[in-house]
N, C-alpha and C. Protein backbone atom coordinates (compact mmCIF):
# COMPACT_ATOMS: atom_id res chain seq x y z
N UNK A 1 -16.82 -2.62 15.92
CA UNK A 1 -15.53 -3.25 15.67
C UNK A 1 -14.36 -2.34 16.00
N UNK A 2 -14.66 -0.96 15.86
CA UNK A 2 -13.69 0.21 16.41
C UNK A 2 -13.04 0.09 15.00
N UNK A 3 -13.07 -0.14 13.71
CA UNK A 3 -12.72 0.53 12.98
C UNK A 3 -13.32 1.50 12.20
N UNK A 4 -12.89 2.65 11.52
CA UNK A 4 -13.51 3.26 10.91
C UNK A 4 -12.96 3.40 9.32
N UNK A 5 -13.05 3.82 8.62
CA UNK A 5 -12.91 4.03 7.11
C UNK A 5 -11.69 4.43 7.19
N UNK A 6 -10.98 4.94 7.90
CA UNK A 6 -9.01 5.37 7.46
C UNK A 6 -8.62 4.01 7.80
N UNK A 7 -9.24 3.65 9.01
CA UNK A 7 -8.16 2.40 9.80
C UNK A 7 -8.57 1.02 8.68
N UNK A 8 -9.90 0.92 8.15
CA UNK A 8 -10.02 -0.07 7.36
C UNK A 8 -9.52 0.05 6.01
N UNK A 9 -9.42 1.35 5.51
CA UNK A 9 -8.43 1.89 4.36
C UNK A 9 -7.27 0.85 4.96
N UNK A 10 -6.74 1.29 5.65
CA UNK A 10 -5.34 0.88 5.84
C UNK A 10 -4.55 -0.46 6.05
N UNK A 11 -6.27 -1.29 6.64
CA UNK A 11 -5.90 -2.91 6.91
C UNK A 11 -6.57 -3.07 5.67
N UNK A 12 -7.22 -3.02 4.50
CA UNK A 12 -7.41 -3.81 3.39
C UNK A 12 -6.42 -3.35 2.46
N UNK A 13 -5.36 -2.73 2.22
CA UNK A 13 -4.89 -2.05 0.59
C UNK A 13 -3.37 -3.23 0.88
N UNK A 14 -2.80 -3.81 1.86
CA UNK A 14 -1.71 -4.25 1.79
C UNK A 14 -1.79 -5.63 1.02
N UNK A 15 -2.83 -6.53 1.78
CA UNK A 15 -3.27 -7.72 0.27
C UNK A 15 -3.26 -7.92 -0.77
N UNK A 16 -4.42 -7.00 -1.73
CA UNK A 16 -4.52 -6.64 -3.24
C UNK A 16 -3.15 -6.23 -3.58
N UNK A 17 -2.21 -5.56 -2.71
CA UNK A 17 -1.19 -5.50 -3.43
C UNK A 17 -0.43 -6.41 -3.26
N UNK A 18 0.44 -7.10 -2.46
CA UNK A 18 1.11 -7.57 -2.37
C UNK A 18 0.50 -9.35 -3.34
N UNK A 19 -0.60 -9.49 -3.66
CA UNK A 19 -1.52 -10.56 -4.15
C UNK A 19 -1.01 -10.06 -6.02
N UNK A 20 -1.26 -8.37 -6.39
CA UNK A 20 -0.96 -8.31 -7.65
C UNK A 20 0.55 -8.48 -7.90
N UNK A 21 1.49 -8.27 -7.06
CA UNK A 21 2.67 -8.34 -7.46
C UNK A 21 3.08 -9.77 -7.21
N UNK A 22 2.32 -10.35 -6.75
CA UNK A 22 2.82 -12.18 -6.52
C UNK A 22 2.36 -12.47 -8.05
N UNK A 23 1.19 -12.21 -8.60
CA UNK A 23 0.51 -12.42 -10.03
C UNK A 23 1.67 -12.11 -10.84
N UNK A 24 2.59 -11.30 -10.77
CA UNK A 24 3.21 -10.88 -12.00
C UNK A 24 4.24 -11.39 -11.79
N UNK A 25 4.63 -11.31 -10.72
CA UNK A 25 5.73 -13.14 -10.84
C UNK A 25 5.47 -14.10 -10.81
N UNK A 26 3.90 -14.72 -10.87
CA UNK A 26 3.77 -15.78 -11.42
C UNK A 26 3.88 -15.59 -13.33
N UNK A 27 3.79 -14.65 -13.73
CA UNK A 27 3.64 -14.59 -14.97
C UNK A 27 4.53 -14.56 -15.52
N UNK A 28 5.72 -14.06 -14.83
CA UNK A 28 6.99 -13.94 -15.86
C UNK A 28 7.77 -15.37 -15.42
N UNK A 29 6.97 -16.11 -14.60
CA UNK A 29 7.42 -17.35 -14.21
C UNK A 29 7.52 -18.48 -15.40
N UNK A 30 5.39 -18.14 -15.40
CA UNK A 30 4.92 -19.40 -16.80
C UNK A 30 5.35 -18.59 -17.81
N UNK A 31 6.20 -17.12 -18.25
CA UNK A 31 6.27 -17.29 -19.49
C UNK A 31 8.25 -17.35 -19.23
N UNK A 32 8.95 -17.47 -18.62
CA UNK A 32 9.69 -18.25 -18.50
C UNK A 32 9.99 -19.87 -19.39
N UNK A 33 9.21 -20.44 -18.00
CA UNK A 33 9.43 -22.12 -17.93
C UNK A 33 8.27 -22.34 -19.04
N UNK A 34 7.22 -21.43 -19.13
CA UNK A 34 6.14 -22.17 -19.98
C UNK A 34 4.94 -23.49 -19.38
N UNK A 35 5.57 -23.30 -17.85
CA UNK A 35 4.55 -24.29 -17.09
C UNK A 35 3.42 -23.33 -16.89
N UNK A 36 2.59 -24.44 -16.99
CA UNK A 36 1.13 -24.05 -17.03
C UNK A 36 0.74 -23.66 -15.24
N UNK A 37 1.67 -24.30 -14.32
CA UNK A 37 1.06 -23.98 -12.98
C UNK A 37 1.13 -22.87 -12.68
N UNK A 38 2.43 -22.19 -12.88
CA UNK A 38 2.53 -20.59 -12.88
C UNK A 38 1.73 -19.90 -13.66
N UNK A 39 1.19 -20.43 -14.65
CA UNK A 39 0.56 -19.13 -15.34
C UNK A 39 -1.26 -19.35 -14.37
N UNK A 40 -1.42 -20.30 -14.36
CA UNK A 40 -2.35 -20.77 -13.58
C UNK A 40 -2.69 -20.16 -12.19
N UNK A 41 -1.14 -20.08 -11.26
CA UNK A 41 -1.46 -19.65 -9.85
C UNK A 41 -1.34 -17.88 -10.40
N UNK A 42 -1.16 -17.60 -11.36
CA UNK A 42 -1.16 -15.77 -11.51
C UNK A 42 -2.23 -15.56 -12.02
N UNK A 43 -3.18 -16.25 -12.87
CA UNK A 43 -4.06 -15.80 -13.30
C UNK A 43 -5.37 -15.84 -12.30
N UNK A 44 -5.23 -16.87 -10.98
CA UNK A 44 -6.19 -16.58 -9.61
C UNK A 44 -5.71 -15.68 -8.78
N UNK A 45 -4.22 -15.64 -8.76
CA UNK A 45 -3.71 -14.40 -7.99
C UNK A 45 -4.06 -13.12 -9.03
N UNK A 46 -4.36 -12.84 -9.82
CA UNK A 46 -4.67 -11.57 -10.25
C UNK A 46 -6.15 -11.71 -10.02
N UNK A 47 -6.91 -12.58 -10.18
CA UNK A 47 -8.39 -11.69 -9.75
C UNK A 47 -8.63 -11.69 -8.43
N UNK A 48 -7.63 -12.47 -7.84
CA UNK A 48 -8.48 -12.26 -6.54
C UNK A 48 -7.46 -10.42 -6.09
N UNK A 49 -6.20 -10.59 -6.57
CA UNK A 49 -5.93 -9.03 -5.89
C UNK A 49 -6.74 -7.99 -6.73
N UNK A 50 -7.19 -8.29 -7.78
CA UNK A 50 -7.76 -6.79 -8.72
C UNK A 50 -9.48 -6.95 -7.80
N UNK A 51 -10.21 -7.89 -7.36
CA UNK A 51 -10.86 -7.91 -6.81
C UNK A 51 -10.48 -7.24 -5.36
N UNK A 52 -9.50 -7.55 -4.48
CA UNK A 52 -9.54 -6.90 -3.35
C UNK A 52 -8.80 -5.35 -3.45
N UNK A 53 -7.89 -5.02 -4.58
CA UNK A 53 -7.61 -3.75 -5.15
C UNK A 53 -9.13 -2.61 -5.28
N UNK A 54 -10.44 -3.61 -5.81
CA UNK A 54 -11.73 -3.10 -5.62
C UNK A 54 -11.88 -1.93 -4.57
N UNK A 55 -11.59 -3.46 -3.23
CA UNK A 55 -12.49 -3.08 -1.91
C UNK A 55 -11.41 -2.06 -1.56
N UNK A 56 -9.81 -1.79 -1.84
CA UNK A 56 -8.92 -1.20 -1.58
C UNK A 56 -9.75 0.19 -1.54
N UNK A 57 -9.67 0.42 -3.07
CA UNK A 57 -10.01 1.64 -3.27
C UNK A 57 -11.40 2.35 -2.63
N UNK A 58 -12.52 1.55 -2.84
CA UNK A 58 -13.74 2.16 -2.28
C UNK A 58 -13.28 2.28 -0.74
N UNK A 59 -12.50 1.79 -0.12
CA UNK A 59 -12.47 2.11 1.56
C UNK A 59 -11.80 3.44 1.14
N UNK A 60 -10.59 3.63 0.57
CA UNK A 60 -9.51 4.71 -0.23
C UNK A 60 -10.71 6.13 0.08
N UNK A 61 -11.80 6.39 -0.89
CA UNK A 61 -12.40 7.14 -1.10
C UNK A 61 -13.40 7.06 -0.23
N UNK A 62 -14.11 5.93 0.50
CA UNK A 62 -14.83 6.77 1.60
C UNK A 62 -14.09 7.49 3.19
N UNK A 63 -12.64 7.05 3.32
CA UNK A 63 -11.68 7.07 4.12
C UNK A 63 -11.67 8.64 3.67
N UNK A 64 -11.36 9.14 3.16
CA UNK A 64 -11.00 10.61 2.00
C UNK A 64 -11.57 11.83 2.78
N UNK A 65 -12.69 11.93 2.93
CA UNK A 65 -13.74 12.86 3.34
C UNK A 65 -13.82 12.84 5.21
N UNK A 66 -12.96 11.37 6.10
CA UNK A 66 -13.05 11.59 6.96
C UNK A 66 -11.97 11.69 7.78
N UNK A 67 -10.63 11.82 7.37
CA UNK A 67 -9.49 12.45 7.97
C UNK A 67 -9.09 13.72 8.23
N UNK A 68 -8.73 14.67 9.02
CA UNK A 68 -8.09 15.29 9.20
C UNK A 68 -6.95 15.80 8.84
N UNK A 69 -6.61 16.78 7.67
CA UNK A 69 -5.36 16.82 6.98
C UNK A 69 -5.20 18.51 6.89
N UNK A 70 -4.56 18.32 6.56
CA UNK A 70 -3.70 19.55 5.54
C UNK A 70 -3.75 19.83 4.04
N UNK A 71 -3.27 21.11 3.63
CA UNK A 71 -2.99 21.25 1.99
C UNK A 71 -2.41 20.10 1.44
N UNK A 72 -1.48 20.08 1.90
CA UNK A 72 -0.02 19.10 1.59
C UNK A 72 -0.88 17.81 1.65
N UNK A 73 -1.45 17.48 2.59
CA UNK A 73 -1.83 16.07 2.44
C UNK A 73 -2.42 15.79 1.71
N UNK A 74 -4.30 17.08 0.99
CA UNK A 74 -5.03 16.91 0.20
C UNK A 74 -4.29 16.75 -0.95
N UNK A 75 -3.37 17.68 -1.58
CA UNK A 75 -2.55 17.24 -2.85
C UNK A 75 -1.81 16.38 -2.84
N UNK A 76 -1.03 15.28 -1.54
CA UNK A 76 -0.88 14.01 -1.87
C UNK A 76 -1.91 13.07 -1.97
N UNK A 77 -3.13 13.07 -1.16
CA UNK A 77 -4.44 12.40 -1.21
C UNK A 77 -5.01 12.55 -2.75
N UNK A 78 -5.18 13.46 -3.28
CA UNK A 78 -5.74 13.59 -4.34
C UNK A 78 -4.32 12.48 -6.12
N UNK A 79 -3.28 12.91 -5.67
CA UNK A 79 -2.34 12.00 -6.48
C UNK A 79 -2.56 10.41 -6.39
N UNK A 80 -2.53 10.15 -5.00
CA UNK A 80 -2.55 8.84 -4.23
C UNK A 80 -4.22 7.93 -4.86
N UNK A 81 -5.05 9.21 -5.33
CA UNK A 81 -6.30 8.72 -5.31
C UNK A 81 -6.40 8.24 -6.69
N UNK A 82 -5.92 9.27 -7.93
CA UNK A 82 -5.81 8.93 -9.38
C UNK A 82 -4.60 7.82 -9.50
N UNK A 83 -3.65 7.71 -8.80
CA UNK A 83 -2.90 6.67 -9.49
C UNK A 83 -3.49 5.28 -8.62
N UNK A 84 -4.55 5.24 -7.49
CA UNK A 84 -4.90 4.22 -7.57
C UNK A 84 -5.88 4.02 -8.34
N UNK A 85 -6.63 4.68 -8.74
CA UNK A 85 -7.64 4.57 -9.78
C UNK A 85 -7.31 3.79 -11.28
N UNK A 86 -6.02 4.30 -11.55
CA UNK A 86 -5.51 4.26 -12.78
C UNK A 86 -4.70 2.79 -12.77
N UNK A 87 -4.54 2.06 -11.70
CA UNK A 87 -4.24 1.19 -11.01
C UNK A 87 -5.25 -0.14 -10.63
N UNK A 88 -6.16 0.42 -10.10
CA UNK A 88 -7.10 -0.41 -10.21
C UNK A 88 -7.95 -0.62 -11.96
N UNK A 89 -7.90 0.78 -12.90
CA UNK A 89 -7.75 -0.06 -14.11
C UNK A 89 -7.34 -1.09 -15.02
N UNK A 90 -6.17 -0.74 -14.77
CA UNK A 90 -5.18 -1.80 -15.26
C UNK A 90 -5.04 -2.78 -15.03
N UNK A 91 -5.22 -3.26 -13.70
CA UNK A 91 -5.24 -4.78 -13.58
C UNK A 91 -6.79 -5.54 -13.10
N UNK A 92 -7.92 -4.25 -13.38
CA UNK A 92 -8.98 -4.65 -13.52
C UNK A 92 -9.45 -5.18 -15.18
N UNK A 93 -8.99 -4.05 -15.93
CA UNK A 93 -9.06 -4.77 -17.31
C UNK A 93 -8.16 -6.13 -17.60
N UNK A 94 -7.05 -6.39 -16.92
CA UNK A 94 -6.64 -7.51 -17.21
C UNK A 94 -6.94 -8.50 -16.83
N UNK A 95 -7.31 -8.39 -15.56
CA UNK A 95 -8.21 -9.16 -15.13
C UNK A 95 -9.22 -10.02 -16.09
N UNK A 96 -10.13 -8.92 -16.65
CA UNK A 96 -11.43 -9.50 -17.41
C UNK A 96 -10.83 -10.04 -18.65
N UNK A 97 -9.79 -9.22 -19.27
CA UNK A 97 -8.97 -10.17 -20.00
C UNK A 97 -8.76 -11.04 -20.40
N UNK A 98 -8.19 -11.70 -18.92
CA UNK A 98 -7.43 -12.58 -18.76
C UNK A 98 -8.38 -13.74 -18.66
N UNK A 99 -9.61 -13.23 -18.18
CA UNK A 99 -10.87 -14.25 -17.93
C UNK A 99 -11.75 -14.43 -19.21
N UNK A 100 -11.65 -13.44 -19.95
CA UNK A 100 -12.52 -13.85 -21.13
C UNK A 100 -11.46 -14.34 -22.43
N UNK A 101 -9.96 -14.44 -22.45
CA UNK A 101 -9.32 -14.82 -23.05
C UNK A 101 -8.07 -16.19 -22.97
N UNK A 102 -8.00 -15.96 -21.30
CA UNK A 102 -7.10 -17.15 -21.07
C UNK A 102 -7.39 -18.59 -21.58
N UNK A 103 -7.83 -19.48 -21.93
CA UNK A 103 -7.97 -20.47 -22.73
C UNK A 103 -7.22 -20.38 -24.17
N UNK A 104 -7.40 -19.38 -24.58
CA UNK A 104 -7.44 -18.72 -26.25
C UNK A 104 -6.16 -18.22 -26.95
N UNK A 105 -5.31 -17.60 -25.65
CA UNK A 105 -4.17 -16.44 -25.31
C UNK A 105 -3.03 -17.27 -26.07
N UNK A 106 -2.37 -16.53 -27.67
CA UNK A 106 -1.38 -17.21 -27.92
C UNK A 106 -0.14 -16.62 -27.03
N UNK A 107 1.07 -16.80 -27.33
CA UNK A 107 1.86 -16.58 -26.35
C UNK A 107 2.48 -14.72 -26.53
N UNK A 108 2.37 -14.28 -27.94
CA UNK A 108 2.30 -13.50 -27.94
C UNK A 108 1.30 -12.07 -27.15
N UNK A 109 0.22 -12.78 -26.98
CA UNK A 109 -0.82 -11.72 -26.73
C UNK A 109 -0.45 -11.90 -25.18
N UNK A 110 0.32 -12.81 -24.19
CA UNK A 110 0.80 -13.12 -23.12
C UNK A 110 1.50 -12.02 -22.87
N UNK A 111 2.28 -11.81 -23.60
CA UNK A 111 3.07 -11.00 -23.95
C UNK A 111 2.90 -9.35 -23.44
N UNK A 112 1.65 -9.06 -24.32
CA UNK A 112 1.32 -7.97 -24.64
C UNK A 112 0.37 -7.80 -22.79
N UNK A 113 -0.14 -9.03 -22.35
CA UNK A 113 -0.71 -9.01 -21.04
C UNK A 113 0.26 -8.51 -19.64
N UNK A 114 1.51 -8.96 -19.93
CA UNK A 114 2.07 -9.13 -19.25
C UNK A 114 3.27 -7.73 -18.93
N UNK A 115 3.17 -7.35 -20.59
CA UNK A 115 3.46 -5.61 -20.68
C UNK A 115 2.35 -5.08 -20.11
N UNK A 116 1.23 -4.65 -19.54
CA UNK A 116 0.25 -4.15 -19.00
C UNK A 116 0.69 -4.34 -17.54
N UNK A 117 0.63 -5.58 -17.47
CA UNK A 117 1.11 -6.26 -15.81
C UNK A 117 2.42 -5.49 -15.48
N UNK A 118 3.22 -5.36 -15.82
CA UNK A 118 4.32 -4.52 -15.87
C UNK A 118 3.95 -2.95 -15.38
N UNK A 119 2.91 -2.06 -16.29
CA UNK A 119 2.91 -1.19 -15.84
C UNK A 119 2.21 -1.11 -14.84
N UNK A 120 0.88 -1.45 -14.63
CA UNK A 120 0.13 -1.72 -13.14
C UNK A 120 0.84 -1.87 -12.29
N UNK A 121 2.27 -2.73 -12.50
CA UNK A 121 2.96 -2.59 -10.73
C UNK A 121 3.80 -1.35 -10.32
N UNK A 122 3.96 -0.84 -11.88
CA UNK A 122 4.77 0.77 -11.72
C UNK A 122 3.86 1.73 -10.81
N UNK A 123 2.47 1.42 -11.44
CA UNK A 123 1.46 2.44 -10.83
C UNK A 123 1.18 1.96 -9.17
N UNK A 124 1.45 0.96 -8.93
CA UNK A 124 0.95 0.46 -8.21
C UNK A 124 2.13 0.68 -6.48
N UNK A 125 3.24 0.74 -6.97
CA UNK A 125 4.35 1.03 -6.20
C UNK A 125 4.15 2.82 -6.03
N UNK A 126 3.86 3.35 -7.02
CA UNK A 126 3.26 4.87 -6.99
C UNK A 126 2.59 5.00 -5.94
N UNK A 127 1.49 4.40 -6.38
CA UNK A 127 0.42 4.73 -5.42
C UNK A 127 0.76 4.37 -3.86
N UNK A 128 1.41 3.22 -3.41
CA UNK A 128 1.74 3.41 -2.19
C UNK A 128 2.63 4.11 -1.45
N UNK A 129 3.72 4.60 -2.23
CA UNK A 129 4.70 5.46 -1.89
C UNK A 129 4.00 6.72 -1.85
N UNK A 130 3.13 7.49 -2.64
CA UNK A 130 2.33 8.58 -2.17
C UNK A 130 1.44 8.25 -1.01
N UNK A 131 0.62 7.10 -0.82
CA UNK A 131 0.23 6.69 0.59
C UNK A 131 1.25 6.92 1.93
N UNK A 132 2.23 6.25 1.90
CA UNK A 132 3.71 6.20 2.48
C UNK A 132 3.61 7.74 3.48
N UNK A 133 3.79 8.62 2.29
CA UNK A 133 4.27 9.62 2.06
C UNK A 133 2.97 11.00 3.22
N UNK A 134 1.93 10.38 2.70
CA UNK A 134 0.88 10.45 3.43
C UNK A 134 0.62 10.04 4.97
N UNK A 135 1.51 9.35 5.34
CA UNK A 135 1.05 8.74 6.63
C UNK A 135 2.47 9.08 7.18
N UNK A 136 3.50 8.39 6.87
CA UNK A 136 4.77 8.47 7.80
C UNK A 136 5.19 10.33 7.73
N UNK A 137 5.17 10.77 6.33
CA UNK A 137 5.73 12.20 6.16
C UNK A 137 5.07 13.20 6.74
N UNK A 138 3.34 13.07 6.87
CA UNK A 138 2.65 14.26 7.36
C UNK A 138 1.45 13.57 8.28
N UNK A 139 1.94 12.11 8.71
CA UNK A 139 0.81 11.76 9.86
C UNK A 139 -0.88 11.68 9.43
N UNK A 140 -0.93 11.44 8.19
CA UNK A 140 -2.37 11.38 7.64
C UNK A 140 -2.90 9.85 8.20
N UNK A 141 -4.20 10.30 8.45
CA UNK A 141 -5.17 9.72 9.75
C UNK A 141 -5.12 9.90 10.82
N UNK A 142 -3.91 10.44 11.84
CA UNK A 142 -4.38 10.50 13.10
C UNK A 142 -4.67 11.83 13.36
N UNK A 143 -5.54 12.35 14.18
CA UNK A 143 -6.20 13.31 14.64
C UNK A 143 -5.56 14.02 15.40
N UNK A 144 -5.86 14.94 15.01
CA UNK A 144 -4.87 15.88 15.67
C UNK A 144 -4.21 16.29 16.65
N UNK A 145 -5.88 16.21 17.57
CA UNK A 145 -5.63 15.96 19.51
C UNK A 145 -4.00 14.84 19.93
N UNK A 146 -4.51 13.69 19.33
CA UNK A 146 -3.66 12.77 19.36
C UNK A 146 -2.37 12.69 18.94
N UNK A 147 -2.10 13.90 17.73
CA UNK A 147 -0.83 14.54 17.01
C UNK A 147 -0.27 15.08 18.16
N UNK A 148 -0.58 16.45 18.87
CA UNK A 148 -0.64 16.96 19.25
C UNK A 148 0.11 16.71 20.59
N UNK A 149 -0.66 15.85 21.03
CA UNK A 149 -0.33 15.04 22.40
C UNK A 149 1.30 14.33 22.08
N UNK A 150 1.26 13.45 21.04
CA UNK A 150 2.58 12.88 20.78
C UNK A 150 3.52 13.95 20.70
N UNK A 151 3.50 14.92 19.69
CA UNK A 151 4.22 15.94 19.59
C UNK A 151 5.12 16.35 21.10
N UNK A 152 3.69 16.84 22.24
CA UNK A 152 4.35 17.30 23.23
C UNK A 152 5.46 15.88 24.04
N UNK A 153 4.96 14.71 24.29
CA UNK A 153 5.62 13.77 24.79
C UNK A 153 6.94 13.58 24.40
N UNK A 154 7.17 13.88 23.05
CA UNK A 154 8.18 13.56 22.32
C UNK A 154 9.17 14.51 22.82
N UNK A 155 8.50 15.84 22.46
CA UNK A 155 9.54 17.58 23.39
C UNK A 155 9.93 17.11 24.67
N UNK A 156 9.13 16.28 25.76
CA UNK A 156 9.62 16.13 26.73
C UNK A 156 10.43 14.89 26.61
N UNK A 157 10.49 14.32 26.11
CA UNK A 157 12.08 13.36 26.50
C UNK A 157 10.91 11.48 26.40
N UNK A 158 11.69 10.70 25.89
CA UNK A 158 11.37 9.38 26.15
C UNK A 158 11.64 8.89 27.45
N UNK A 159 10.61 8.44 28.29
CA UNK A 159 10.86 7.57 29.68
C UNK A 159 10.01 5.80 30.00
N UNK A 160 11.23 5.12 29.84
CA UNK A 160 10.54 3.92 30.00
C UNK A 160 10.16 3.53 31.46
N UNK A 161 10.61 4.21 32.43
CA UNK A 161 10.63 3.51 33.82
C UNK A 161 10.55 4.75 35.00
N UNK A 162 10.06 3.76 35.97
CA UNK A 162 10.51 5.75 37.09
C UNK A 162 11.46 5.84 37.16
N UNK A 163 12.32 7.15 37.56
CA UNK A 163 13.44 7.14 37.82
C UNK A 163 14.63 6.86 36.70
N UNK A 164 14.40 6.60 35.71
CA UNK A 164 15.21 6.52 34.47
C UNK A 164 15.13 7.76 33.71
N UNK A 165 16.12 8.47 33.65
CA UNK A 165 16.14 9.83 32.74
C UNK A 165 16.13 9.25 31.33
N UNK A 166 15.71 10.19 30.43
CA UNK A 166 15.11 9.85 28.81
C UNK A 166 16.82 9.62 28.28
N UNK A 167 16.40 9.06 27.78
CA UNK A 167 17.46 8.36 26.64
C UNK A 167 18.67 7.73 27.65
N UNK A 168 18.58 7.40 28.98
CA UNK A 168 19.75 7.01 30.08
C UNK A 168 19.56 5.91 30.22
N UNK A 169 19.05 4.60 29.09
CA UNK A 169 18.95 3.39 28.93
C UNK A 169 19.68 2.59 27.85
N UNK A 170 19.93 1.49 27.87
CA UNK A 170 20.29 0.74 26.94
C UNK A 170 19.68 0.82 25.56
N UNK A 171 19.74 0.97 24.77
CA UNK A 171 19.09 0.73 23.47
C UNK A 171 18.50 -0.10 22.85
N UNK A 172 19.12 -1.26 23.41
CA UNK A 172 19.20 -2.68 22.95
C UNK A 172 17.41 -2.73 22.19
N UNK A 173 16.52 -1.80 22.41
CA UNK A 173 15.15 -2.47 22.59
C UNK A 173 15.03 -1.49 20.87
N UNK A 174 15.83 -0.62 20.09
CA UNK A 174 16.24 -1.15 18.55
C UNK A 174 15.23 0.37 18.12
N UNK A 175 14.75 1.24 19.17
CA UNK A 175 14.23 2.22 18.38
C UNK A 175 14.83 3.60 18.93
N UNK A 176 14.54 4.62 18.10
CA UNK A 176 15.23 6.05 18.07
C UNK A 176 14.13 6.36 19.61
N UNK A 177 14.86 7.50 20.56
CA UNK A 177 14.12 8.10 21.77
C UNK A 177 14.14 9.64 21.38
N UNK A 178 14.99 9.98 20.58
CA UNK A 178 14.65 11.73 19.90
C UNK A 178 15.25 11.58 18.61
N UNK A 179 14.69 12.46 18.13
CA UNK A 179 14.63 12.05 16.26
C UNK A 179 15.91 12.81 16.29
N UNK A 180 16.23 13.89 17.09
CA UNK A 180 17.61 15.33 16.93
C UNK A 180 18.43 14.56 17.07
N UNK A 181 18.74 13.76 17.87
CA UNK A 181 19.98 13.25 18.44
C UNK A 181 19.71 11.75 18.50
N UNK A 182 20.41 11.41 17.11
CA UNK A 182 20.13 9.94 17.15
C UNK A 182 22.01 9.10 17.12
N UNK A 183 22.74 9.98 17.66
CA UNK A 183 23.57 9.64 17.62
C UNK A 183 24.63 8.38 18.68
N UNK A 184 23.46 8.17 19.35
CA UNK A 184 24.11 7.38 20.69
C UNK A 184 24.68 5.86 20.33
């Protein structure tokens, strides 16, 4: 398939999240209005993201052992790794929770669910911003050769065409051609 464990790290973790934070606005929806459909579409949107939060993480940690990094990266990798952990708790226990109690749940104990749900998305915005931080700040996953190579292309100047000197084009096409001089 040509993926491997970073690149599939990277195409499964955006779902589970963006799936748990739809859950928790369904929740502050039904405890809003008190309609049952919202509390309804959050309580399938939370297992299915704490379920794919699962597969998040196990790609997370077999991904771990096969990148190419740095100090800097291992001590963001290693942060990135406990607050998803601690992350995938939280809305794994609510999850089961929510499944062995939703029928039952007075509105108070909603309550108390939904304070949990609350912090899981704190952790949960954590954890990708140390991901973030990991990939855009120090290039975690690509290999080095390939670092390396960009690096030099970049020293030599952006060229879209023959005969077009680097940066002696229109812009219009909306991205930076040297990070130094972005002043044009």
């Amino acid at each position: 398939m040509g993926y491997d464990w970073p690149r599939l790290h990277a195409m499964l973790n955006d779902l589970p999240a963006a799936l748990l934070v739809t859950a928790v606005v369904f929740e502050a929806l039904a405890l809003a209005t008190r309609r049952s459909g919202f509390r309804i579409a959050g309580f399938w949107t939370l297992i299915a993201g704490a379920l794919g939060a699962g597969v998040a993480v196990i790609s997370g940690l077999q991904a771990e052992g096969r990148i190419q990094h740095s100090e800097a990266v291992h001590e963001l990798m290693q942060t990135h790794e406990k607050l998803a952990l601690v992350t995938l708790s939280i809305f794994g226990v609510l999850a089961i929770w929510r499944a062995v109690r939703e029928a039952k749940m007075a509105h108070g104990e909603r309550l108390v669910a939904f304070s949990l749900a609350l912090c899981g998305t704190a952790t949960l915005v954590a954890t990708g911003m140390y991901g973030g931080r990991m990939v855009f700040e120090h290039g975690a996953g690509v290999p080095t050769a390939v670092m390396e190579t960009e690096i030099h292309e970049r020293a030599e100047g952006h060229h879209h065409g023959a005969g077009e000197a680097a940066d002696d084009h229109d812009h219009a096409d909306g991205h930076d051609h040297d990070a130094a001089d972005s002043t044009h």
